[in-house]
C-alpha atoms as a PDB file:
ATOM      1  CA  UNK A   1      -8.259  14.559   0.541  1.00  0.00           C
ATOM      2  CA  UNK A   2      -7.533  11.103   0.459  1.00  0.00           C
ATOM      3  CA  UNK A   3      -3.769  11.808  -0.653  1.00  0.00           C
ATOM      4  CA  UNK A   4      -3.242  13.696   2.049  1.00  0.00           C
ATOM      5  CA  UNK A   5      -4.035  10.739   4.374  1.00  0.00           C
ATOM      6  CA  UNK A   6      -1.920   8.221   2.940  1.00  0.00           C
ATOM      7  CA  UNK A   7       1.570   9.532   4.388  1.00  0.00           C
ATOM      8  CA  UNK A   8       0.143   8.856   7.396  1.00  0.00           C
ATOM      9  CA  UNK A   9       0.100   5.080   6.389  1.00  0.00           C
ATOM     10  CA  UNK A  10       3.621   4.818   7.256  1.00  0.00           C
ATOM     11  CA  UNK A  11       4.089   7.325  10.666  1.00  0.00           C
ATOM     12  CA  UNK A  12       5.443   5.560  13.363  1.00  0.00           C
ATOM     13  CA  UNK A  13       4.680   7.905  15.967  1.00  0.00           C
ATOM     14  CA  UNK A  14       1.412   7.072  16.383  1.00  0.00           C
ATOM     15  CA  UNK A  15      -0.175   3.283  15.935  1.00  0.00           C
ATOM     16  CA  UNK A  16      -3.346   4.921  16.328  1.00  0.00           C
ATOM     17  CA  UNK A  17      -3.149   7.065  13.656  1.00  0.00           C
ATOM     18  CA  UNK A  18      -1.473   4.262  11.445  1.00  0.00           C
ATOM     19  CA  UNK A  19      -4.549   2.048  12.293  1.00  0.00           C
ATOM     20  CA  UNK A  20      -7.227   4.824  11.380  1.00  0.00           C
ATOM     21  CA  UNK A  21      -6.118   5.570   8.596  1.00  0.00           C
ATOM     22  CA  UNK A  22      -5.781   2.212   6.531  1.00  0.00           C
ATOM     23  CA  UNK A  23      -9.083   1.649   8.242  1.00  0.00           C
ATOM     24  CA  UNK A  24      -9.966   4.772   6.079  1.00  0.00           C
ATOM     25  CA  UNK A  25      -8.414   3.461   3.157  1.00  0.00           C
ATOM     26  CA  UNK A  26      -9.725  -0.004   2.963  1.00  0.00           C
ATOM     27  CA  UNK A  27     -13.294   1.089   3.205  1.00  0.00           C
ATOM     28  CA  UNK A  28     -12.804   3.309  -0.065  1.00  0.00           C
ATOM     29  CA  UNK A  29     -11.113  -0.208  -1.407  1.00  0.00           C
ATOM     30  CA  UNK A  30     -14.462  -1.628  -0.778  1.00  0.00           C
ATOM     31  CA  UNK A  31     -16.354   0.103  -2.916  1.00  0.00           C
ATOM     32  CA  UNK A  32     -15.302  -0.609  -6.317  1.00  0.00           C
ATOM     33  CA  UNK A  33     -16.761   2.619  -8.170  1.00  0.00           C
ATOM     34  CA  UNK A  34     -13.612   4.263  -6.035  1.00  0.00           C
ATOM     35  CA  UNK A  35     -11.317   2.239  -7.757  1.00  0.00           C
ATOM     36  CA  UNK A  36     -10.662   4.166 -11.404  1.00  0.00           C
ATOM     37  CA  UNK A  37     -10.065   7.344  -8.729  1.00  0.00           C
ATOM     38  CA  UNK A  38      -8.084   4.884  -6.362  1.00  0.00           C
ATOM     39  CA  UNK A  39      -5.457   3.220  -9.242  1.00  0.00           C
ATOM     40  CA  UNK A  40      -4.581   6.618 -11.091  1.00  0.00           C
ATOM     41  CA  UNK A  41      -0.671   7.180 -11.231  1.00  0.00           C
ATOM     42  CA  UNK A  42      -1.314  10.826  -9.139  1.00  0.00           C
ATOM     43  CA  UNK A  43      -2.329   8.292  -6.443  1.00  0.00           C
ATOM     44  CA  UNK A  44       0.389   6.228  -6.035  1.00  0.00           C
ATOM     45  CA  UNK A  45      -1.607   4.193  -3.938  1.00  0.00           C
ATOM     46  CA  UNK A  46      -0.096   0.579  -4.545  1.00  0.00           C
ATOM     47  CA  UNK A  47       3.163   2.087  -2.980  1.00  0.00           C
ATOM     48  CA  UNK A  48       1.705   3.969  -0.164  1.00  0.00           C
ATOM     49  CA  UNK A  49      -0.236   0.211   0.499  1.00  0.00           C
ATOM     50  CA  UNK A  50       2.944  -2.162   0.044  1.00  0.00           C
ATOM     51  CA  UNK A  51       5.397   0.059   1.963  1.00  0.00           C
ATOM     52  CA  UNK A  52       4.797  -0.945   5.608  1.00  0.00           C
ATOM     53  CA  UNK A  53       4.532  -4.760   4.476  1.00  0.00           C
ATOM     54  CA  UNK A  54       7.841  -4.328   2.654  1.00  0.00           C
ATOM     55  CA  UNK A  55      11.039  -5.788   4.726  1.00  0.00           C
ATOM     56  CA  UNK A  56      14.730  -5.434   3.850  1.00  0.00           C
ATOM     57  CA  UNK A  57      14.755  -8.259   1.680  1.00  0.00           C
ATOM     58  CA  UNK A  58      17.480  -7.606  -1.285  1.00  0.00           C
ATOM     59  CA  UNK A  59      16.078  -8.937  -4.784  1.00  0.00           C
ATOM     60  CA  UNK A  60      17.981  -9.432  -7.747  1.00  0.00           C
ATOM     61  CA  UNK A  61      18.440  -6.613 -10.202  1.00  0.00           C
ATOM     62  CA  UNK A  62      15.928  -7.308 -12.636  1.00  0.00           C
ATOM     63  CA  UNK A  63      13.113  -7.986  -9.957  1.00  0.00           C
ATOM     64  CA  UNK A  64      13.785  -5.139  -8.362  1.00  0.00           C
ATOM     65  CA  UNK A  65      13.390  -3.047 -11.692  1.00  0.00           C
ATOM     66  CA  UNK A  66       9.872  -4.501 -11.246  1.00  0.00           C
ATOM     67  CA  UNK A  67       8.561  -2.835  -8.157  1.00  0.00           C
ATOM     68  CA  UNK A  68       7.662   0.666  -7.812  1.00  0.00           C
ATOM     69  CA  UNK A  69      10.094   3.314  -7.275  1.00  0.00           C
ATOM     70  CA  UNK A  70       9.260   3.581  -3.675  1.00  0.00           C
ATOM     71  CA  UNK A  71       9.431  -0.149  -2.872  1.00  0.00           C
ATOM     72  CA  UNK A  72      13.012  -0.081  -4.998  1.00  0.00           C
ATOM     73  CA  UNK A  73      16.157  -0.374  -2.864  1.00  0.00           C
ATOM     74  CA  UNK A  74      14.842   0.131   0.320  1.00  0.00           C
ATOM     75  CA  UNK A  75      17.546  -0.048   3.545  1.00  0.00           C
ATOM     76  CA  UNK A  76      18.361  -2.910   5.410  1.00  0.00           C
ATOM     77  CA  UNK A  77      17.189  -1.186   9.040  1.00  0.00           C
ATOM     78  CA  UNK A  78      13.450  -1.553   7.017  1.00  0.00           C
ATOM     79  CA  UNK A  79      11.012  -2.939   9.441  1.00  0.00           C
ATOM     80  CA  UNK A  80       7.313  -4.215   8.316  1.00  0.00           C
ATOM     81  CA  UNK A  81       4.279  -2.969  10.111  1.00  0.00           C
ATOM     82  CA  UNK A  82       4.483  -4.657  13.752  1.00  0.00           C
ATOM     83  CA  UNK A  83       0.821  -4.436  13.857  1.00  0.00           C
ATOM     84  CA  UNK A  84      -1.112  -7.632  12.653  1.00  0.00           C
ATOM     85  CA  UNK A  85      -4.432  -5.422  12.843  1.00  0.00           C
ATOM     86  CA  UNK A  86      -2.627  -3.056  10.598  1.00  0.00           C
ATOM     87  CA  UNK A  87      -0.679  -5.808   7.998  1.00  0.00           C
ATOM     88  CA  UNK A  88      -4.288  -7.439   8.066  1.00  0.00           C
ATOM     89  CA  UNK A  89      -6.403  -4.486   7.008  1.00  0.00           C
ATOM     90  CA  UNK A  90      -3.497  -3.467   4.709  1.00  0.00           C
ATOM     91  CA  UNK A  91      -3.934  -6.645   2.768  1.00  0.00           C
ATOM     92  CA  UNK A  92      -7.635  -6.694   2.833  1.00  0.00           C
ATOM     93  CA  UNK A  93      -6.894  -3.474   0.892  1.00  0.00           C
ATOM     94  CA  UNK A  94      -4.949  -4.755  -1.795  1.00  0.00           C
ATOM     95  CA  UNK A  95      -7.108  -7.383  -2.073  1.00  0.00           C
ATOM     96  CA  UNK A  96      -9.799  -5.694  -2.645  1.00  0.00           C
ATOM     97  CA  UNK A  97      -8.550  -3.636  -5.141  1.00  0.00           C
ATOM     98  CA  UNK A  98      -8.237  -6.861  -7.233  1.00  0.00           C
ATOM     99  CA  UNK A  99     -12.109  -6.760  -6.884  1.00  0.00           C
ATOM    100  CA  UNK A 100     -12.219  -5.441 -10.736  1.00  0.00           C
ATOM    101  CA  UNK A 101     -10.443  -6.048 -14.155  1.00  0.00           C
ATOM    102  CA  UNK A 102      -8.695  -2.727 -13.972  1.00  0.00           C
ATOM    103  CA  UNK A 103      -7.328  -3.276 -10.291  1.00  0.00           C
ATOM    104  CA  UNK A 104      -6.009  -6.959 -11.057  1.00  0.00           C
ATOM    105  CA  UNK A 105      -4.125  -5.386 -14.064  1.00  0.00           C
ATOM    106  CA  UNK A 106      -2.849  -2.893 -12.085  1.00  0.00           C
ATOM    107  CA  UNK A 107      -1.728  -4.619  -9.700  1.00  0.00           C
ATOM    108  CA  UNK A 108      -0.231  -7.233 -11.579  1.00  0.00           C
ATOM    109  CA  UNK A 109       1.872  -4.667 -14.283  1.00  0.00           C
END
């Protein structure tokens, strides 16, 4: 169910939507028995997280090697979230994933 939701995390037709649903997904960041499910490559959900915070910002070949496929190359007309409500709870998200061992290294590789 949950990777259903998280296309939502980046459509811009509705802020309300947007909003409810990293709500959604930075409560199941909270609880840290969700985060083996959370961290699985099927997921994706580092990319789905880092996308709307993600500008047009051009890195150098090797760093951008780095990043996941979605956050690779991304166009210049990128905008980040305009919603602080929305950049904050994103963060909160990623931040909690780094709650446990496994999310840190995750997050870090």
């Amino acid at each position: 169910l949950l990777q259903r939701l998280l296309p939502f995390l980046s459509y811009k037709k509705s802020a309300v939507r947007r909003h409810g649903i990293v709500g959604v997904i930075r409560n199941c960041c909270l609880d840290s028995a969700c985060h083996p499910q959370l961290l699985t490559e099927e997921m994706n959900i580092l990319a789905y997280l880092a996308l709307p915070l993600a500008g047009p910002e051009e890195f150098a070949d090797d760093e951008m090697d780095k990043l996941p496929m979605d956050l690779q190359y991304l166009p210049p007309d990128k905008c980040r979230e305009e919603i602080p409500d929305i950049r904050t709870l994103l963060l909160e998200a990623l931040t909690q994933l780094c709650a446990t061992k496994p999310g840190r290294v995750f997050l870090k590789r």
